[in-house]
N, C-alpha and C. Protein backbone atom coordinates (compact mmCIF):
# COMPACT_ATOMS: atom_id res chain seq x y z
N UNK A 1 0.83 -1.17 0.00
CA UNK A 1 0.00 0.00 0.00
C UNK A 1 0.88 1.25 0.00
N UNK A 2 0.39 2.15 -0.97
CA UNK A 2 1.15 3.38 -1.03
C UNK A 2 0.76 4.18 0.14
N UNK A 3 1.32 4.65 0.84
CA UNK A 3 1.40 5.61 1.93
C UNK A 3 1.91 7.17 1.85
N UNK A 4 1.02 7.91 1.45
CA UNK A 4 1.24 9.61 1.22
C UNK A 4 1.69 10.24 2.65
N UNK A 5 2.87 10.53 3.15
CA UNK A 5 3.04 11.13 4.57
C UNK A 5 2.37 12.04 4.50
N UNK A 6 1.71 12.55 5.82
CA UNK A 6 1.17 13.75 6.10
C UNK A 6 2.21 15.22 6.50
N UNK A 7 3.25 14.46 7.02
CA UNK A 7 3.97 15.59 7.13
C UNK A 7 4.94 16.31 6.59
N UNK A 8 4.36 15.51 5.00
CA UNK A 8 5.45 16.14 3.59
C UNK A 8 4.13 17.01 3.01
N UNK A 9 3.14 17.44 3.34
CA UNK A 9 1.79 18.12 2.44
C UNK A 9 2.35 20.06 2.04
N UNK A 10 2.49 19.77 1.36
CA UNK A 10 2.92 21.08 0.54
C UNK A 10 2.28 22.49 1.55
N UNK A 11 0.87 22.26 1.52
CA UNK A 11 0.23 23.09 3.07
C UNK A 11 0.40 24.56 2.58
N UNK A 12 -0.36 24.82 0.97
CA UNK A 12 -0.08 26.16 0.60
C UNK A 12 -1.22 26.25 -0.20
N UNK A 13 -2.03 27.81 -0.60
CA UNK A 13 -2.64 27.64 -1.29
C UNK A 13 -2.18 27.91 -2.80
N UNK A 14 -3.00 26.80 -3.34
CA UNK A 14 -3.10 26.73 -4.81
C UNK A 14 -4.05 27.43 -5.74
N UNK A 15 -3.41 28.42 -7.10
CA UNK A 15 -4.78 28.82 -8.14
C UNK A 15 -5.41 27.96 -8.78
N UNK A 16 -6.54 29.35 -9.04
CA UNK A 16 -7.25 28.24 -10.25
C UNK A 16 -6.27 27.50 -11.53
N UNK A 17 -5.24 28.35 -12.04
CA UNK A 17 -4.50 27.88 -13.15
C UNK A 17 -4.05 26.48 -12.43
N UNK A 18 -3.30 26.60 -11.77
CA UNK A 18 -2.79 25.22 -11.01
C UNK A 18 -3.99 24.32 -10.90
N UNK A 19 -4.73 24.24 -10.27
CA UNK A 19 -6.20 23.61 -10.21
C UNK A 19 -6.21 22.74 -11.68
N UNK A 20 -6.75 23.88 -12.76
CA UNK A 20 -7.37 23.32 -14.11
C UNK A 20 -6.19 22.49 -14.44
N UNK A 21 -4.80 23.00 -14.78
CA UNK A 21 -3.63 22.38 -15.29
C UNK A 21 -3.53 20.88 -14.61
N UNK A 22 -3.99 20.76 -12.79
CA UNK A 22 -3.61 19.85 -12.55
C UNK A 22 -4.94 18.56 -12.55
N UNK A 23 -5.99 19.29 -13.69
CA UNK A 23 -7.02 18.63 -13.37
C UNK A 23 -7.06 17.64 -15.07
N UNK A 24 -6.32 18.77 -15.97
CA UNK A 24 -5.76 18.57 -17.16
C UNK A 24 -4.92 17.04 -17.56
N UNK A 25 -4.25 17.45 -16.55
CA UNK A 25 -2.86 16.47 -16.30
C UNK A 25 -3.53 14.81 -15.71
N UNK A 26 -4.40 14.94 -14.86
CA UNK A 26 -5.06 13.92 -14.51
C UNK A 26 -5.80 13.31 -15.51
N UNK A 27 -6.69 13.86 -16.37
CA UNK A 27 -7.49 13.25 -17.75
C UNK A 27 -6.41 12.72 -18.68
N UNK A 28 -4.80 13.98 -18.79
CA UNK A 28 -4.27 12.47 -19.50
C UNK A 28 -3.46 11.50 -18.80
N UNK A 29 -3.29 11.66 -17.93
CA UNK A 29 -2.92 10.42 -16.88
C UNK A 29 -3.90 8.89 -17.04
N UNK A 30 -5.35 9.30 -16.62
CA UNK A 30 -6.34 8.57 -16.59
C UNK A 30 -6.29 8.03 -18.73
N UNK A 31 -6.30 8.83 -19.37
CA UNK A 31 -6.06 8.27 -20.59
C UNK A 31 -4.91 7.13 -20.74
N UNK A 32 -3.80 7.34 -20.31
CA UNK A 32 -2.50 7.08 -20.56
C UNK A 32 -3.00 5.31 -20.19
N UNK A 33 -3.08 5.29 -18.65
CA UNK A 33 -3.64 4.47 -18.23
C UNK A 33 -4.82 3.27 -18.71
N UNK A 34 -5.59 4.30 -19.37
CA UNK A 34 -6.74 3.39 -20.13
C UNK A 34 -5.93 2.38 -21.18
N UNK A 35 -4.95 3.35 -21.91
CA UNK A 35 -4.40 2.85 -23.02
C UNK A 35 -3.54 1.44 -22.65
N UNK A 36 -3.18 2.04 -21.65
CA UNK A 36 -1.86 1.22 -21.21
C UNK A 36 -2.48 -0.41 -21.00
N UNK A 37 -3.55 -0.39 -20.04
CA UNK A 37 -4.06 -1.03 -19.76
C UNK A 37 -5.62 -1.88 -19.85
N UNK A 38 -6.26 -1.25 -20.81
CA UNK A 38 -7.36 -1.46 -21.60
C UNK A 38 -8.27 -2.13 -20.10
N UNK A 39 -8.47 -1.68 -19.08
CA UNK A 39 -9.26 -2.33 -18.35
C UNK A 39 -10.10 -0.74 -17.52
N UNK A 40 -10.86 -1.27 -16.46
CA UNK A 40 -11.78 -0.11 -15.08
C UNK A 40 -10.72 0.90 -14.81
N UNK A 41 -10.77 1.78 -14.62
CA UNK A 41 -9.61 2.59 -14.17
C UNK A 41 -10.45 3.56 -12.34
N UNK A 42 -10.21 3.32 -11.52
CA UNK A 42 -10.68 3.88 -10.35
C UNK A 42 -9.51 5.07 -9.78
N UNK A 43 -9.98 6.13 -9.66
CA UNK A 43 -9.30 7.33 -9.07
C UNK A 43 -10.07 7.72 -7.89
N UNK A 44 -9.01 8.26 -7.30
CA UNK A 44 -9.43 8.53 -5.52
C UNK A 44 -9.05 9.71 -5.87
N UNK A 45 -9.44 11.21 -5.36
CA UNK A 45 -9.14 12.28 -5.47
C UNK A 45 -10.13 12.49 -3.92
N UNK A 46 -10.56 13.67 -3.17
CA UNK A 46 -10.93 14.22 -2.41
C UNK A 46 -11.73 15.34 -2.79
N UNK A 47 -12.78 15.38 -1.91
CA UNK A 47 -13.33 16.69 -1.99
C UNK A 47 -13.18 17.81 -0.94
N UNK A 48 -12.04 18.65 -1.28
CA UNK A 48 -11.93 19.89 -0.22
C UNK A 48 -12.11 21.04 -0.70
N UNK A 49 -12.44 22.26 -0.07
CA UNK A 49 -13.28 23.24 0.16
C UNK A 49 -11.99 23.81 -0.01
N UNK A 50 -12.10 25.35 -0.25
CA UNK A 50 -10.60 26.04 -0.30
C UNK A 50 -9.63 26.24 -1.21
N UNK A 51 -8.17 26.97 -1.28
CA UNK A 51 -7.49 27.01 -1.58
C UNK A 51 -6.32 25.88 -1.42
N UNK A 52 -6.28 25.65 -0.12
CA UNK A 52 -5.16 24.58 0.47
C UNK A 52 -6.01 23.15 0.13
N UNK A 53 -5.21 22.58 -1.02
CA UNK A 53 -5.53 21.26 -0.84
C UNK A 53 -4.54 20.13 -0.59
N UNK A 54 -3.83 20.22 -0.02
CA UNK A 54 -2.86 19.45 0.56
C UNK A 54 -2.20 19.93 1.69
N UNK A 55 -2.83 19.34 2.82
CA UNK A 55 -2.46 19.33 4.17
C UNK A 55 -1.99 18.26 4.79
N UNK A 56 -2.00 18.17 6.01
CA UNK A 56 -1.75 16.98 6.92
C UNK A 56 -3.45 16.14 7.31
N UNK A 57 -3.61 17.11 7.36
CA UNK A 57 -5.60 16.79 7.17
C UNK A 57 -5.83 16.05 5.57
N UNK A 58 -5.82 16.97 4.85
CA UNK A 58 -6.30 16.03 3.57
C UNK A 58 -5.73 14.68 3.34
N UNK A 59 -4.28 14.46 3.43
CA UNK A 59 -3.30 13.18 3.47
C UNK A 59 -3.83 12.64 4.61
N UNK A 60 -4.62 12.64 5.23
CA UNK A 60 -4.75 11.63 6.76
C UNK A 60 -6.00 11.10 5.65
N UNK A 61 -6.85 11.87 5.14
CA UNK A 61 -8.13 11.33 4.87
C UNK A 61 -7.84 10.37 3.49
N UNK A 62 -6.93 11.10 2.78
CA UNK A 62 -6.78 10.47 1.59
C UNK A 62 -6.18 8.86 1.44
N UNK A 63 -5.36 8.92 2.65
CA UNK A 63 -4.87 7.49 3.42
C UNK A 63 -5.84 6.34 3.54
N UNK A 64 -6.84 7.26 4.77
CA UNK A 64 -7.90 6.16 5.10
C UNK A 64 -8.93 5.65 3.61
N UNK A 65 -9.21 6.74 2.99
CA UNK A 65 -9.51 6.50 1.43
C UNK A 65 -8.93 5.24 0.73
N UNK A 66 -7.55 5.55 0.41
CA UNK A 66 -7.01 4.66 -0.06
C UNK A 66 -6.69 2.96 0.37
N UNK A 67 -6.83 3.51 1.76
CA UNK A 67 -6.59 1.96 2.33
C UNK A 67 -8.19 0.87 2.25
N UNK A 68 -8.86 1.76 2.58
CA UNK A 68 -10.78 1.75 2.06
C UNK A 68 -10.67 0.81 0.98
N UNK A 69 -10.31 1.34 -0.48
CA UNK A 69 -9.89 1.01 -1.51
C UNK A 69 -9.34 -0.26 -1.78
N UNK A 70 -8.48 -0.36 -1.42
CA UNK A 70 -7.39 -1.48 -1.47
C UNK A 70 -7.89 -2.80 -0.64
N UNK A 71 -8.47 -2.79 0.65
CA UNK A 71 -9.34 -3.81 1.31
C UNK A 71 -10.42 -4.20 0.19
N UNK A 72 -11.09 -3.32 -0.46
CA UNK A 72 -12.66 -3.72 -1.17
C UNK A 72 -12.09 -4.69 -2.21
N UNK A 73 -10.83 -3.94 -3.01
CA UNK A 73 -10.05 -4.58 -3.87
C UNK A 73 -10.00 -6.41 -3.56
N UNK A 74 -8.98 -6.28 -2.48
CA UNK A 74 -8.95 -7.79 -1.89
C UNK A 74 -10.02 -8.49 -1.70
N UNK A 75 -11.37 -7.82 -0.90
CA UNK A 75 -12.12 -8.59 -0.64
C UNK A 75 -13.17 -9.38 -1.85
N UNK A 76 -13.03 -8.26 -3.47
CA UNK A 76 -14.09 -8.36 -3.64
C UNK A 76 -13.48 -9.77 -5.16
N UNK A 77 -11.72 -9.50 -4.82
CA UNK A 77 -11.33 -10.45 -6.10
C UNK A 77 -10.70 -9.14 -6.86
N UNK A 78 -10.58 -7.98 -7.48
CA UNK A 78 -10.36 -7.87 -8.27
C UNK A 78 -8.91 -7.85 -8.57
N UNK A 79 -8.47 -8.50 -9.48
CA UNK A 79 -6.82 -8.40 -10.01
C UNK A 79 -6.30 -7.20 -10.45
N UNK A 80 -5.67 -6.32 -9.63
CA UNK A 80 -4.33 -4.95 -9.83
C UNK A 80 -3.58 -5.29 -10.54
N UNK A 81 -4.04 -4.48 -11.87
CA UNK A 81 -2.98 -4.26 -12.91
C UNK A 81 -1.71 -3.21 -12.91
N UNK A 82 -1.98 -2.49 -12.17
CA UNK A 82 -1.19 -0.81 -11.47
C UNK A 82 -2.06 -0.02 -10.43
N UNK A 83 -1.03 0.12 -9.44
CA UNK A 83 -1.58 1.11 -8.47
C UNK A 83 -0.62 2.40 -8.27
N UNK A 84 -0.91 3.31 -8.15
CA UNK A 84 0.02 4.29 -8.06
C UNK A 84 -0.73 5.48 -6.89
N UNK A 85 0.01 6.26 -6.21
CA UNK A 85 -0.53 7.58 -5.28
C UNK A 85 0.10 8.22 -5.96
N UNK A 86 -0.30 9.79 -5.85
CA UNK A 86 0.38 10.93 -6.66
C UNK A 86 0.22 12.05 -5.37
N UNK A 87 1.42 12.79 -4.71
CA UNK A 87 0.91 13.93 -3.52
C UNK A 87 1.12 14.88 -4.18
N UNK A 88 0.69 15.76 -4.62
CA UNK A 88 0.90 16.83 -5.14
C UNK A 88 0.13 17.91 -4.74
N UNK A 89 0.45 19.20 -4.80
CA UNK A 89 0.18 20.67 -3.76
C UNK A 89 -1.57 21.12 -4.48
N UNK A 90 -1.80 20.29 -5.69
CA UNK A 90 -3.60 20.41 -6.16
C UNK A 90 -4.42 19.24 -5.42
N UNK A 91 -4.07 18.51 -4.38
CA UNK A 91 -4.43 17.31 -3.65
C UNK A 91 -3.91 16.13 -4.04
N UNK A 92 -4.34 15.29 -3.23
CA UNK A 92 -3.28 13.23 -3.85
C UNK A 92 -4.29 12.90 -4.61
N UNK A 93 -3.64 12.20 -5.16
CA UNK A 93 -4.87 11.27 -6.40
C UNK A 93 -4.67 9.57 -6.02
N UNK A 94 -5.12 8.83 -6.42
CA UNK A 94 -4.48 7.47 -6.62
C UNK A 94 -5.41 6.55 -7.84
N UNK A 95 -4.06 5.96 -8.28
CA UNK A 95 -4.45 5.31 -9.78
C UNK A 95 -4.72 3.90 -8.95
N UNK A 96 -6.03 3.32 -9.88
CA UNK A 96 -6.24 1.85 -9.90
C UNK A 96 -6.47 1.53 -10.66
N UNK A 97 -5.81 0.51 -11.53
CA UNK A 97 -6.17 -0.30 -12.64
C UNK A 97 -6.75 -1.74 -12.00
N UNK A 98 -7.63 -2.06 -12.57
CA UNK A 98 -8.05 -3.18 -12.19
C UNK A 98 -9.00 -4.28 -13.62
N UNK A 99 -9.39 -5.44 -13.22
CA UNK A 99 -9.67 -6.49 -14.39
C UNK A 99 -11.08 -6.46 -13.29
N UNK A 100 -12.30 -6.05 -13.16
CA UNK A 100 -13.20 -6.04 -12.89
C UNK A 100 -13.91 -5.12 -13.52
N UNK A 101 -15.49 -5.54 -13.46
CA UNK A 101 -16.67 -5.12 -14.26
C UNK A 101 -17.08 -3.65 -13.55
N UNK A 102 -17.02 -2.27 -14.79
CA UNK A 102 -16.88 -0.88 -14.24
C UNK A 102 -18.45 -0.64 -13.26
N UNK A 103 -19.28 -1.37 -13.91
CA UNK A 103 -20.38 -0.63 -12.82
C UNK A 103 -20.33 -1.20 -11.59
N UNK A 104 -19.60 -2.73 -11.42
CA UNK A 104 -19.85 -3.78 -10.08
C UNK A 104 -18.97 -2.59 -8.86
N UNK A 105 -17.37 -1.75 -9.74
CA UNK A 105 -16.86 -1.45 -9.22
C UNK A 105 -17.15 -0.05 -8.33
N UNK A 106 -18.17 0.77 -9.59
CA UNK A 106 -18.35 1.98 -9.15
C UNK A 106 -19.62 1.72 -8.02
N UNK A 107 -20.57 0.53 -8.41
CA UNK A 107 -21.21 0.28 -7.36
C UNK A 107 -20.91 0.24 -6.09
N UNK A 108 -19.72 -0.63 -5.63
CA UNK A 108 -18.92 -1.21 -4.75
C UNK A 108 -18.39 0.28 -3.81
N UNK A 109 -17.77 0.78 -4.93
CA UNK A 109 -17.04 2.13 -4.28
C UNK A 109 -18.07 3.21 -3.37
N UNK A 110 -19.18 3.58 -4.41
CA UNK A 110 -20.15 4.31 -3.78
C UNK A 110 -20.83 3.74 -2.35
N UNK A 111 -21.20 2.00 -2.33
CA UNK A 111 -21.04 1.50 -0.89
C UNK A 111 -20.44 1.80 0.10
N UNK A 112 -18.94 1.96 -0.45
CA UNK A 112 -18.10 2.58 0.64
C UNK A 112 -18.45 3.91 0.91
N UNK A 113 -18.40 4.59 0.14
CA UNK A 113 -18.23 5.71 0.39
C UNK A 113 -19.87 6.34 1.29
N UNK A 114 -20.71 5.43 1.43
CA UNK A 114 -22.05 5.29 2.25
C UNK A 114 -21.68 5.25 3.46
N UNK A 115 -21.21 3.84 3.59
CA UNK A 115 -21.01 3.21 4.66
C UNK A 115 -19.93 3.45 5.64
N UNK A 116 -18.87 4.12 5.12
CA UNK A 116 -17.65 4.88 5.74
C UNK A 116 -18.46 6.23 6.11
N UNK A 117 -18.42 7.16 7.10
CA UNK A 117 -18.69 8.38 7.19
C UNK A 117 -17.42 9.24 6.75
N UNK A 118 -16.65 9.25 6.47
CA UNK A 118 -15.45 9.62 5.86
C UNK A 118 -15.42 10.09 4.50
N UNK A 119 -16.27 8.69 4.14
CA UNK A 119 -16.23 8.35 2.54
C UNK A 119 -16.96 9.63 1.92
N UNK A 120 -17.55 10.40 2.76
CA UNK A 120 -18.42 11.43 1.76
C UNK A 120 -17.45 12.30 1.57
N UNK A 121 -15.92 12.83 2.33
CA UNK A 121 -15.09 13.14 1.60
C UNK A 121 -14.01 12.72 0.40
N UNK A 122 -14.30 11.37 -0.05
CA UNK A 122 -13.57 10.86 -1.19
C UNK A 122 -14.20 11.35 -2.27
N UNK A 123 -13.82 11.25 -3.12
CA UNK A 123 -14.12 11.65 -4.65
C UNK A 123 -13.55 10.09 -5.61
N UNK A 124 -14.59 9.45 -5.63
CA UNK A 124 -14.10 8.12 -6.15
C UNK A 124 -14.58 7.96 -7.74
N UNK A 125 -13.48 8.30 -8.37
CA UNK A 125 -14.06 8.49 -9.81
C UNK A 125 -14.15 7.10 -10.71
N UNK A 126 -14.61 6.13 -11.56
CA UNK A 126 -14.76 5.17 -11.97
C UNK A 126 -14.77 5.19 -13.63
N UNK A 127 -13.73 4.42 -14.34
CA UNK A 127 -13.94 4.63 -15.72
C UNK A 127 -13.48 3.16 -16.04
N UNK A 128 -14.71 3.07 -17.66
CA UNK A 128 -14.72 1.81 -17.62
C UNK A 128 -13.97 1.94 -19.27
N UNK A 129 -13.32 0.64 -19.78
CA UNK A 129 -12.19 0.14 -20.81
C UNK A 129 -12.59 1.47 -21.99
N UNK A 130 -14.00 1.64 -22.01
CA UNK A 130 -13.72 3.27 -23.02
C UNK A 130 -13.72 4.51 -22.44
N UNK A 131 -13.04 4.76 -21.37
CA UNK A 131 -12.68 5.81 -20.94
C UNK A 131 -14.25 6.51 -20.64
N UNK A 132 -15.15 6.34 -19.94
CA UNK A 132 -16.60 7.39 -20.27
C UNK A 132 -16.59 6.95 -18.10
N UNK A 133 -16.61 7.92 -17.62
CA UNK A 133 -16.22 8.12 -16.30
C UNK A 133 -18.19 7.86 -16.03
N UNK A 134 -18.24 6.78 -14.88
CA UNK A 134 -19.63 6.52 -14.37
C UNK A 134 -19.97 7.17 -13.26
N UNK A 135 -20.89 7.92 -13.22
CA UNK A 135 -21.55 8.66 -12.39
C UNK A 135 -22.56 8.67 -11.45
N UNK A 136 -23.19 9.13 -10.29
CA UNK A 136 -24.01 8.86 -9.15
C UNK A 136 -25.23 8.39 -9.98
N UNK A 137 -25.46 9.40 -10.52
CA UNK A 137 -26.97 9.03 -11.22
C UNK A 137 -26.97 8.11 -12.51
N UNK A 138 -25.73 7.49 -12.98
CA UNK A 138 -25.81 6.00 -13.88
C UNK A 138 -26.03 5.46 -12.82
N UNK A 139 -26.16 5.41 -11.70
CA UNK A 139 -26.08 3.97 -10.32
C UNK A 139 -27.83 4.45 -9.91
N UNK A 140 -28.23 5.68 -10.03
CA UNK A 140 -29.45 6.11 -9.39
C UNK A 140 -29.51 6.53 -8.01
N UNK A 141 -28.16 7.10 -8.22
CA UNK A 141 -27.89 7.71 -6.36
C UNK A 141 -28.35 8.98 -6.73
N UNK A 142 -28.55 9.49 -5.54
CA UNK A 142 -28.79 11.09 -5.19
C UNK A 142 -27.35 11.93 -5.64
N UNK A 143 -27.22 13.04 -5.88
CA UNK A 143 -26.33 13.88 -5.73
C UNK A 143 -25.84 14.21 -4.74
N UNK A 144 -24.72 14.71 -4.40
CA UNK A 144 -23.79 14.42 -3.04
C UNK A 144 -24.46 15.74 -2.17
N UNK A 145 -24.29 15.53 -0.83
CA UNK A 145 -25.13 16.79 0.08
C UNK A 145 -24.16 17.42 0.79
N UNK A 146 -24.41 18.75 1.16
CA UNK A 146 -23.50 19.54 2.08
C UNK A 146 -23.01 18.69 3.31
N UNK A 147 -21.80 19.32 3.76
CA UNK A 147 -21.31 18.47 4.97
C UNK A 147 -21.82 19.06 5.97
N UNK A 148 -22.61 20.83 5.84
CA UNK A 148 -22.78 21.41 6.91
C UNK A 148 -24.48 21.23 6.92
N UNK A 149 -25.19 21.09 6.13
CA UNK A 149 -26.66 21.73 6.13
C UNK A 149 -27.44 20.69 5.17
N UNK A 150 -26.84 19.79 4.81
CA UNK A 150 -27.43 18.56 3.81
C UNK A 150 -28.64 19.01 2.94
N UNK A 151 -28.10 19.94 2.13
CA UNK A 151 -28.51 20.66 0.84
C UNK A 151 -27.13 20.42 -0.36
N UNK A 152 -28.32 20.39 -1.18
CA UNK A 152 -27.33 19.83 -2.83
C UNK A 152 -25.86 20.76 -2.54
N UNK A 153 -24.94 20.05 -2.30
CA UNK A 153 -23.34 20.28 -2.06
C UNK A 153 -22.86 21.26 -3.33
N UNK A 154 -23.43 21.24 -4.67
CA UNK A 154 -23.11 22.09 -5.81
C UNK A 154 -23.99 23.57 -5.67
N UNK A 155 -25.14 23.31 -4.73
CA UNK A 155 -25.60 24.49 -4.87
C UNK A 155 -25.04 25.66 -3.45
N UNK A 156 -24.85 24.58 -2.45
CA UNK A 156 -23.98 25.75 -1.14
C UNK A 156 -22.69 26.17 -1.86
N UNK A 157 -22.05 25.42 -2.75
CA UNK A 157 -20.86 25.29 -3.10
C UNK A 157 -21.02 26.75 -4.15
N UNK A 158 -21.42 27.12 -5.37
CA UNK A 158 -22.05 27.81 -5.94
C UNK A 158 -22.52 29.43 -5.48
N UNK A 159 -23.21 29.40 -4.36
CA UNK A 159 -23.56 30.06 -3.77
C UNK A 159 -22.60 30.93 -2.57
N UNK A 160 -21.56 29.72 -2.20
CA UNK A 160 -20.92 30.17 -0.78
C UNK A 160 -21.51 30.23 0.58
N UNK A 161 -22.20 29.62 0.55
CA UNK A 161 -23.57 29.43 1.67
C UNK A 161 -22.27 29.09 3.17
N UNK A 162 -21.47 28.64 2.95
CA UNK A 162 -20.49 28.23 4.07
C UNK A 162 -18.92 28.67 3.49
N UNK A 163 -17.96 28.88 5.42
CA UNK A 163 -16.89 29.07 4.77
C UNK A 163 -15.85 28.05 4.58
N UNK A 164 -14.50 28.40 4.24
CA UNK A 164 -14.34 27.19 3.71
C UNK A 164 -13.81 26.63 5.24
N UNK A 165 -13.35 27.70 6.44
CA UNK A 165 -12.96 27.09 7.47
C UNK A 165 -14.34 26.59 8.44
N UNK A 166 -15.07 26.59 8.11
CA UNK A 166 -16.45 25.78 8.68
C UNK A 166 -16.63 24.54 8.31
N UNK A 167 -16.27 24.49 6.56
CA UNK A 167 -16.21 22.96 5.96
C UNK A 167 -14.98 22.68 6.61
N UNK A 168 -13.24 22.79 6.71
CA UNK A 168 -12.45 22.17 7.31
C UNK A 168 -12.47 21.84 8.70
N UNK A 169 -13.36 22.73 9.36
CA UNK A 169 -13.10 21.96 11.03
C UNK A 169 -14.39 20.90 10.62
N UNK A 170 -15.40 20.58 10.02
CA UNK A 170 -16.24 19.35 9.50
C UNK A 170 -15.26 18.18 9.64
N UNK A 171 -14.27 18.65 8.28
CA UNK A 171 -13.64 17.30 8.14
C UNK A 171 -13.37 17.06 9.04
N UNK A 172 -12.35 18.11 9.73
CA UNK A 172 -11.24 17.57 11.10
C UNK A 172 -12.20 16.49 11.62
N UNK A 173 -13.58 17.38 11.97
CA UNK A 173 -14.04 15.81 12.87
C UNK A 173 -14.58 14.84 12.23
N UNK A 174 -15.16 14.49 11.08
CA UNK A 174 -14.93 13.28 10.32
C UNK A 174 -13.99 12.69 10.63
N UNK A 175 -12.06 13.38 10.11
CA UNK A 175 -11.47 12.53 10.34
C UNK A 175 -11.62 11.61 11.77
N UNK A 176 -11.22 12.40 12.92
CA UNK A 176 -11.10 12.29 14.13
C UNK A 176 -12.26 11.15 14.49
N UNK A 177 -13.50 11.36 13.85
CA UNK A 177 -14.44 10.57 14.26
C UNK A 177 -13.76 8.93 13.45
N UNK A 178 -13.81 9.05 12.06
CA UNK A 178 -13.12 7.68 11.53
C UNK A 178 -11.94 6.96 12.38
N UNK A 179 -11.07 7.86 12.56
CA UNK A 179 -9.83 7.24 13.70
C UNK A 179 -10.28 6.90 14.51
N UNK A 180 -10.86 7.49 15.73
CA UNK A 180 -11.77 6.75 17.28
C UNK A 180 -12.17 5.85 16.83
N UNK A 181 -13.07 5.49 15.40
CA UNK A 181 -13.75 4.17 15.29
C UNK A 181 -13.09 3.13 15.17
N UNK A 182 -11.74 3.22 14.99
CA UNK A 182 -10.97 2.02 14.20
C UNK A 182 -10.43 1.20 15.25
C-alpha cells in the first residue's frame, strides 16, 4: 500500500490555473492508463473546500480512502494491474487499474463511500475500458449533500452558503471521528 506522509503536504494555497492544469494532467494520466491497460480505471481524489488542498488533514483522509480502496479490492477479487498515489500541492490522487466489471466497481465504491462516514469526503471516480467516467446518477444515487446543512453540495458550493474554514473543522471531525472508530 502506497502511503502519502502527512507531514510532507505542501500546506499552501493553490490557483485556479494550477487547479485546471492539474485537473488537465489527470485526464491524461487517466487516458494514458486506459491505453496502457485497456481495463476499469478507479481514481481517488478528495473533496476539499478552499485554496489549500494538501495538508496533513487532507493526506490523513486520503490514506484512510485509499486503504478503504485497497481492502474492497482484496475482498471483492479484483486483479491490480497498477496502483500508483500521486501527492501533489492540487491534492493526492491514486491510480487503480483493475480487471473487474466498471459498474460492479463503481457500485462497490459508492457503498463505501455510504457506509464509511469519511467516505463522503472521497471523490471516487470510476472509468470503464472506453474511458466514459460513471456517475451517481448511472447507479441512481442522489447527488452528493452539504457536509454542513445537507442541501445539494453544488448548490452551497455555488452560492458560498459556508466558509471554507467551517467545511475544514467538519472534516477535522470526520477525520477524528473515523480514527476513534478504528
Amino acid at each position: 500500500m502506497a502511503y502519502v506522509a502527512p507531514e510532507l503536504a505542501a500546506n499552501r494555497a493553490v490557483s485556479l490555473p494550477e487547479l485546471l492544469t492539474s485537473r488537465d494532467c489527470r485526464q491524461a494520466r487517466q487516458q494514458a492508463w486506459l491505453a496502457r491497460h485497456q481495463s476499469t480505471l478507479l481514481v481517488l481524489t478528495l473533496v476539499v473546500p478552499g485554496a489549500r488542498k494538501d495538508s496533513a488533514l487532507t493526506r490523513n483522509i486520503f490514506n484512510l480512502g485509499w486503504q478503504a480502496l485497497q481492502q474492497l479490492r482484496r475482498e471483492q477479487g479484483w486483479r491490480c494491474l497498477q496502483a500508483e498515489t500521486l501527492a501533489l500541492a492540487t491534492g493526492c490522487e491514486g491510480f487503480l487499474a483493475l480487471q473487474a466489471d466498471a459498474r460492479r466497481v463503481k457500485d462497490c465504491a459508492m457503498q463505501l463511500e455510504v457506509q464509511q462516514p469519511i467516505g463522503r469526503l472521497w471523490d471516487i471516480d470510476v472509468l470503464d475500458t472506453q474511458g466514459r467516467i460513471l456517475s451517481r446518477r448511472d447507479l441512481g444515487l442522489a447527488e452528493r449533500r452539504c457536509l454542513l446543512c445537507g442541501q445539494p453540495a453544488k448548490l452551497c458550493a455555488r452560492q458560498r452558503r459556508h466558509g471554507s474554514e467551517q467545511l475544514l473543522q467538519q472534516m477535522e471531525r470526520m477525520l477524528n471521528d473515523a480514527l476513534s472508530a478504528r
